[in-house]
Protein backbone atom coordinates (compact mmCIF):
# COMPACT_ATOMS: atom_id res chain seq x y z
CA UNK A 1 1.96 1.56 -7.67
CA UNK A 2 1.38 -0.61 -4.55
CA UNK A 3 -1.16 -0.18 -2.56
CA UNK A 4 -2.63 -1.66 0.45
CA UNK A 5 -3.75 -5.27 -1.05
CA UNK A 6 0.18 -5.42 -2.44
CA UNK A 7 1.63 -4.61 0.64
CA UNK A 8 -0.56 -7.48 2.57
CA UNK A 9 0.79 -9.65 0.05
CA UNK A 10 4.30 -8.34 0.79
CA UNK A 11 3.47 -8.83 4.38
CA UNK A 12 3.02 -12.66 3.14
CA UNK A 13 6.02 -13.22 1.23
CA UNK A 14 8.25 -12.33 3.93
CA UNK A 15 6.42 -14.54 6.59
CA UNK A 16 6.30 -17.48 4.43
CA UNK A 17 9.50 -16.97 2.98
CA UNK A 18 11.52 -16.36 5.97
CA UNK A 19 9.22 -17.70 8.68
CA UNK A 20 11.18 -17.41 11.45
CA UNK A 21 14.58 -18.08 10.30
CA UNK A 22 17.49 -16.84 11.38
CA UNK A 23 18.61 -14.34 9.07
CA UNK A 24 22.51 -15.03 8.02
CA UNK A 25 23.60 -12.33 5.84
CA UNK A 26 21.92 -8.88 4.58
CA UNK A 27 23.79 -7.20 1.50
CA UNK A 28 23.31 -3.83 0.67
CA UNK A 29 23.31 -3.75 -3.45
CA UNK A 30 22.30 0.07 -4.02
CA UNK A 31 22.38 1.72 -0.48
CA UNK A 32 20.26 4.56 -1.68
CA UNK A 33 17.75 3.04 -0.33
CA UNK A 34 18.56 3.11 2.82
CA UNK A 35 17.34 5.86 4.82
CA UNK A 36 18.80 6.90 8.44
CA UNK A 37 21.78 3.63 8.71
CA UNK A 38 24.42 2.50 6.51
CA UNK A 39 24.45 -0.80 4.66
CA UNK A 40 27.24 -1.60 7.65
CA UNK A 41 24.25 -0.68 10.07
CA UNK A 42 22.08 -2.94 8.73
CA UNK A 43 23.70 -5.77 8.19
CA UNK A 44 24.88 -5.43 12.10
CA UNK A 45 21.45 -4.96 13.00
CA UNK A 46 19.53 -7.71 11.41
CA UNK A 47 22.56 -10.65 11.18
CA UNK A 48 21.95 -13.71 13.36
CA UNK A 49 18.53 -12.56 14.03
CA UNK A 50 15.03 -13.96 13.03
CA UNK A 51 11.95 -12.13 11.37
CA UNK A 52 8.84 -12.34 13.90
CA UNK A 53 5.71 -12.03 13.24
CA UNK A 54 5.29 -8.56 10.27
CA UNK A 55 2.19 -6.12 10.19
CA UNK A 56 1.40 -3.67 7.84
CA UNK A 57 0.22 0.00 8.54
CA UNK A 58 -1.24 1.13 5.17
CA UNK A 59 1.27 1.06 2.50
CA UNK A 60 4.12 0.41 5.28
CA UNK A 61 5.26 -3.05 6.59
CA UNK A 62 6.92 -3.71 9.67
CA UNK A 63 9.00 -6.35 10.20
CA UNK A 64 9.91 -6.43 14.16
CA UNK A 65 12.86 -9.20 14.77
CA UNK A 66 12.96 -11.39 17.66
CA UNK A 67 14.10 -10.76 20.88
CA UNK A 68 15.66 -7.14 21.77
CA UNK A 69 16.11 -5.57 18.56
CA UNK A 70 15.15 -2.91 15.97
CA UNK A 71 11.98 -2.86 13.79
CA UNK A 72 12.93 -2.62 9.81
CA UNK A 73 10.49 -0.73 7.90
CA UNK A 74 9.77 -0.78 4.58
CA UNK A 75 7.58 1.89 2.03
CA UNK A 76 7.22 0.35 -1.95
CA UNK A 77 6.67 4.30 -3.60
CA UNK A 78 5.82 3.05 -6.94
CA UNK A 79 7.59 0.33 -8.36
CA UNK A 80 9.26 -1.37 -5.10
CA UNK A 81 8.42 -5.49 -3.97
CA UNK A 82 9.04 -8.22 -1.83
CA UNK A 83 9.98 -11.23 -3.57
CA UNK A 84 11.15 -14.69 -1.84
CA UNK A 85 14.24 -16.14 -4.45
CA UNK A 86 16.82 -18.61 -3.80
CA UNK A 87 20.08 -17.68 -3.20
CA UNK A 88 21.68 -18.86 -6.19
CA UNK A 89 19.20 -17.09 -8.17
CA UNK A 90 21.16 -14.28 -10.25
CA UNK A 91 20.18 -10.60 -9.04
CA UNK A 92 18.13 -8.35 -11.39
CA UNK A 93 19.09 -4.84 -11.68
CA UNK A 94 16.89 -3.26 -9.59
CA UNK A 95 17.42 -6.08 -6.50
CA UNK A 96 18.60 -3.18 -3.63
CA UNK A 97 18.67 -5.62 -0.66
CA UNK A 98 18.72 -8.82 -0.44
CA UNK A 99 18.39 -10.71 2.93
CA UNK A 100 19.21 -14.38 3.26
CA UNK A 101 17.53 -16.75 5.95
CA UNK A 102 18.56 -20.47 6.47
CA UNK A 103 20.19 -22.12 3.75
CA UNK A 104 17.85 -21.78 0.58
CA UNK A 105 15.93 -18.80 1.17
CA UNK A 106 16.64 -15.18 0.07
CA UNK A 107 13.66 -12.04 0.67
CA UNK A 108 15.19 -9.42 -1.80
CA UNK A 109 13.66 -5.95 -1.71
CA UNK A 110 13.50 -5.23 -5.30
CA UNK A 111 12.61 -1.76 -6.57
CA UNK A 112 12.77 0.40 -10.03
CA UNK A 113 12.69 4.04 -8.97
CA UNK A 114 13.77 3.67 -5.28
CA UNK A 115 11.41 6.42 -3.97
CA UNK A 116 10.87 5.21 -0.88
CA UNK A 117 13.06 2.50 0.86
CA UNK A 118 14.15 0.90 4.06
CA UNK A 119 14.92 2.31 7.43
CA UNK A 120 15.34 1.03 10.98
CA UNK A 121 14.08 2.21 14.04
CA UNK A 122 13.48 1.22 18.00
CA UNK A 123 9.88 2.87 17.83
CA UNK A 124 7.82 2.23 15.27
CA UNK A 125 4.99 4.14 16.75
CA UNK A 126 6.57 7.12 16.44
CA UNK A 127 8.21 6.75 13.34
CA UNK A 128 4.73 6.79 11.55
CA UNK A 129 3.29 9.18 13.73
CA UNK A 130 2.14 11.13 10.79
CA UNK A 131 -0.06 8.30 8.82
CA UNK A 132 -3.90 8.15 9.40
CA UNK A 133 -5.83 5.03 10.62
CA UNK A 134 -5.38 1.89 8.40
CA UNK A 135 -8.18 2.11 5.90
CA UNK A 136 -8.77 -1.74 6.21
CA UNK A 137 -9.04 -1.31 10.44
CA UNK A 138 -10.52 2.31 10.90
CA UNK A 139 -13.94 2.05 12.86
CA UNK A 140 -17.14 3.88 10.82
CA UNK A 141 -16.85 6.19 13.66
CA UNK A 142 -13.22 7.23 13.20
CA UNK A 143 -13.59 7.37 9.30
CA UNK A 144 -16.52 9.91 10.27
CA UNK A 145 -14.38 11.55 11.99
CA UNK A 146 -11.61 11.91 9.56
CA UNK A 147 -13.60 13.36 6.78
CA UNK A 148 -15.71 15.61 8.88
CA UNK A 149 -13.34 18.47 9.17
CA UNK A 150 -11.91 17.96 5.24
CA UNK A 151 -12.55 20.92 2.71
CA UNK A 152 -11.22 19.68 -0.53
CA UNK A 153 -12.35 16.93 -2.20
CA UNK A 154 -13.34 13.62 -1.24
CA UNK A 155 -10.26 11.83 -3.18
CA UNK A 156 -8.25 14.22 -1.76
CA UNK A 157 -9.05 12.91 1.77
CA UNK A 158 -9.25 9.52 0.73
CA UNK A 159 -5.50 9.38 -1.30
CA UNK A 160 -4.15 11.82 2.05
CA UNK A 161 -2.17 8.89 4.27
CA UNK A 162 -2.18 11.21 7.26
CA UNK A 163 -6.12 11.13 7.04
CA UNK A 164 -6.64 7.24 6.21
CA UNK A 165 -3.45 5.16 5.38
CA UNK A 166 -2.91 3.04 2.42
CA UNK A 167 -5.15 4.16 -0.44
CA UNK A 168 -3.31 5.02 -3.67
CA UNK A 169 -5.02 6.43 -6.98
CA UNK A 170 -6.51 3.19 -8.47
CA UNK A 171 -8.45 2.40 -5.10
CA UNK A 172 -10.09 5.84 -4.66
CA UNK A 173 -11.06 5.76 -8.06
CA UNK A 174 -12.73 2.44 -7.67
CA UNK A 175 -14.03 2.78 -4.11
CA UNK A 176 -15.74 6.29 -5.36
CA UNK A 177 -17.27 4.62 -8.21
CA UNK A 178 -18.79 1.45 -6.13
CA UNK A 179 -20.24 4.64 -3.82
CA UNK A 180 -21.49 6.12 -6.19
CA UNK A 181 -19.53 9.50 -5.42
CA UNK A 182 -18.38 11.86 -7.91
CA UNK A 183 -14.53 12.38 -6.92
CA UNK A 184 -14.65 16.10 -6.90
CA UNK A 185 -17.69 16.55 -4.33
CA UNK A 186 -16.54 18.04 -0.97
CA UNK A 187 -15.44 15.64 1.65
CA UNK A 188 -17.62 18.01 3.83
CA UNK A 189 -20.69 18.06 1.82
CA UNK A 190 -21.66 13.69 2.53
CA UNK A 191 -24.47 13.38 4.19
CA UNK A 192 -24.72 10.56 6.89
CA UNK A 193 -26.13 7.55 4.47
CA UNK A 194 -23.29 8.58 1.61
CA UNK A 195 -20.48 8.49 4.36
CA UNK A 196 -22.03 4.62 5.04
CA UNK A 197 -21.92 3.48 1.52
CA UNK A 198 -18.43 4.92 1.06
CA UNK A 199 -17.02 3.40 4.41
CA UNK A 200 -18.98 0.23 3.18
CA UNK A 201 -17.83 -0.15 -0.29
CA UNK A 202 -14.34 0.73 1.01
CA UNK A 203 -14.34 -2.28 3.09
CA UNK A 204 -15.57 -4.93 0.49
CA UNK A 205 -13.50 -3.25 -2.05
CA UNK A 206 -10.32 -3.77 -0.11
CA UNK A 207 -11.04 -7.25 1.47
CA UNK A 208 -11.58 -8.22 -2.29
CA UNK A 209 -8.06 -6.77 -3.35
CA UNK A 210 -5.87 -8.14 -0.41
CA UNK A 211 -7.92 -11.45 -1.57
CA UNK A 212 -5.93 -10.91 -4.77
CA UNK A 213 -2.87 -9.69 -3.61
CA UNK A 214 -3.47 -6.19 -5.34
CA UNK A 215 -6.08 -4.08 -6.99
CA UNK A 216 -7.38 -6.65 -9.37
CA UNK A 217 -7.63 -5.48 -13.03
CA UNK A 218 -11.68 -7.71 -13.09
CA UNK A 219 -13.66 -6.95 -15.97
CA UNK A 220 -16.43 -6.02 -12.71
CA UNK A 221 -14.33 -3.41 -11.52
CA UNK A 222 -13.10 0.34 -13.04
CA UNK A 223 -9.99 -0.76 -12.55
CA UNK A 224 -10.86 -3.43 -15.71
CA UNK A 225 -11.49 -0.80 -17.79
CA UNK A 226 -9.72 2.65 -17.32
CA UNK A 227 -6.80 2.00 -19.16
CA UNK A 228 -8.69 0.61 -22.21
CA UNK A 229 -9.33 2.68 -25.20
CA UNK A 230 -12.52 4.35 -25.32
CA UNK A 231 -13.16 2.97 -22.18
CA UNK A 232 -16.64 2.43 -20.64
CA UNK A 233 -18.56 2.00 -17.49
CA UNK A 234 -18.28 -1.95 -16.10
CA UNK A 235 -21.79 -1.20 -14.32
CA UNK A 236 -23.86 1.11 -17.16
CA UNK A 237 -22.17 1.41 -20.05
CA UNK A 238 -21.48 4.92 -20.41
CA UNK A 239 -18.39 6.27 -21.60
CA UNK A 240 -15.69 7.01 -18.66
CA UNK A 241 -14.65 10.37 -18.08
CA UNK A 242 -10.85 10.83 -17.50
CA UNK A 243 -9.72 13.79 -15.63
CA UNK A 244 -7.80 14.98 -13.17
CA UNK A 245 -8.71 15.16 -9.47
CA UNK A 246 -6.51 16.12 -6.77
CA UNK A 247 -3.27 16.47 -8.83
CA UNK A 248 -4.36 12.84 -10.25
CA UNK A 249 -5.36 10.93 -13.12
CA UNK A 250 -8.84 9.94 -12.48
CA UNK A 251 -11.77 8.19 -14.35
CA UNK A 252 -15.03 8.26 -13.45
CA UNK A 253 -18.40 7.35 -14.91
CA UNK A 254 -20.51 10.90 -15.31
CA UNK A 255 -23.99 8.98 -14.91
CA UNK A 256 -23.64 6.12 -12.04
CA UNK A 257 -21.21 9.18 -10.24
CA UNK A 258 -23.33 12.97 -11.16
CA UNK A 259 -21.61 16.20 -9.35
């Protein structure tokens, strides 16, 4: 599912890919992923426009256009991508939108389950009012802040976008094992130093990712090993646990990570 490191990478295709070409056409292949204007919308929106410069807010990018005109904005859910194509290339089925800018380049928002999507909007601000700091930007002070007040668990807060924005599953689980933090302890129950090794490990964990464009599968990291059978602890050696925390699928190692 991406995450924040795949959405920075996202953030790259489209600004190498389109630069700041002027977009000629937009086509609509599956408008159900469109979410608040019609494929006629969109294409009246974006045509004869150019990309500026795009951003990403935690597992959302923003791609503002030149001059006086809408923001597009664009979620992955689980299976959704950027990819830069030629124009000639033939579409695969799950190719929703496709957006073509100059004469050989084509940005073509491709996703499987369309849970998420594209929408458009004149305030951007406000139209993700509800999502937390970015995770990769928040201050120590802020992420403080944020988990101070929590009462469930400390994946819960971390995987909660309206309480830090752009962790999924596999990055809690890793950032919580780098911390040494068992995923089920209270949010509410870190002490000072255990709040500065999570907000510390969270940082080098993520640089590392966006590094790689997504959560790398390294034979370093849990992420190596969590799908393996019989799988074991990168650091120690003892067999991972696999459970379920906060509604998710979640391995952790029960001696570098005790209750």
């Amino acid at each position: 599912m991406p995450e924040l490191p795949d959405v920075a990478a996202f953030r790259d295709v489209l600004a190498t890919c389109a630069g700041r070409r002027r977009i000629r056409s937009v086509e609509v292949l599956d408008a159900g992923v469109l979410h608040g204007v019609s494929a006629e919308g969109l294409r009246s929106a974006l045509e004869g426009h150019a990309f500026a410069t795009p951003r990403r807010h935690g597992k959302w990018l923003l791609a503002p256009l030149q001059g006086d005109a809408p923001i597009l904005l664009l979620h992955f859910g689980m299976t959704g991508e950027l990819v830069c194509c030629n124009p000639a290339d033939t579409p695969t089925p799950h190719d929703r939108v496709t957006f073509t800018v100059g004469h050989d380049r084509q940005v073509r928002y491709r996703d499987q389950r369309k849970l998420q999507g594209i929408w458009l909007t004149d305030d951007a601000d406000n139209a993700l009012a509800g999502q937390g700091p970015d995770a990769l930007e928040i201050s120590r002070t802020a992420f403080d802040a944020a988990l101070a007040d929590r009462r469930g668990s400390i994946k819960s807060a971390l995987l909660n976008q309206a309480v830090l924005a752009g962790l999924g599953n596999l990055l809690a689980d890793e950032i919580l094992w780098r911390a040494h933090l068992h995923p089920a302890r209270k949010a509410s129950s870190l002490t000072s130093t255990e709040r500065d090794r999570l907000y510390r490990r969270m940082g080098s964990t993520l640089r590392s990712a966006v590094r790689s464009g997504r959560v790398p599968p390294r034979t370093s990291w849990l992420t190596g090993h969590r799908d393996t059978d019989a799988a074991r602890c990168p650091r120690c050696g003892t067999r991972l646990h696999l459970t379920r925390v906060a509604g998710r699928g979640t391995a952790w190692c029960p001696r570098c990570q005790p209750p």
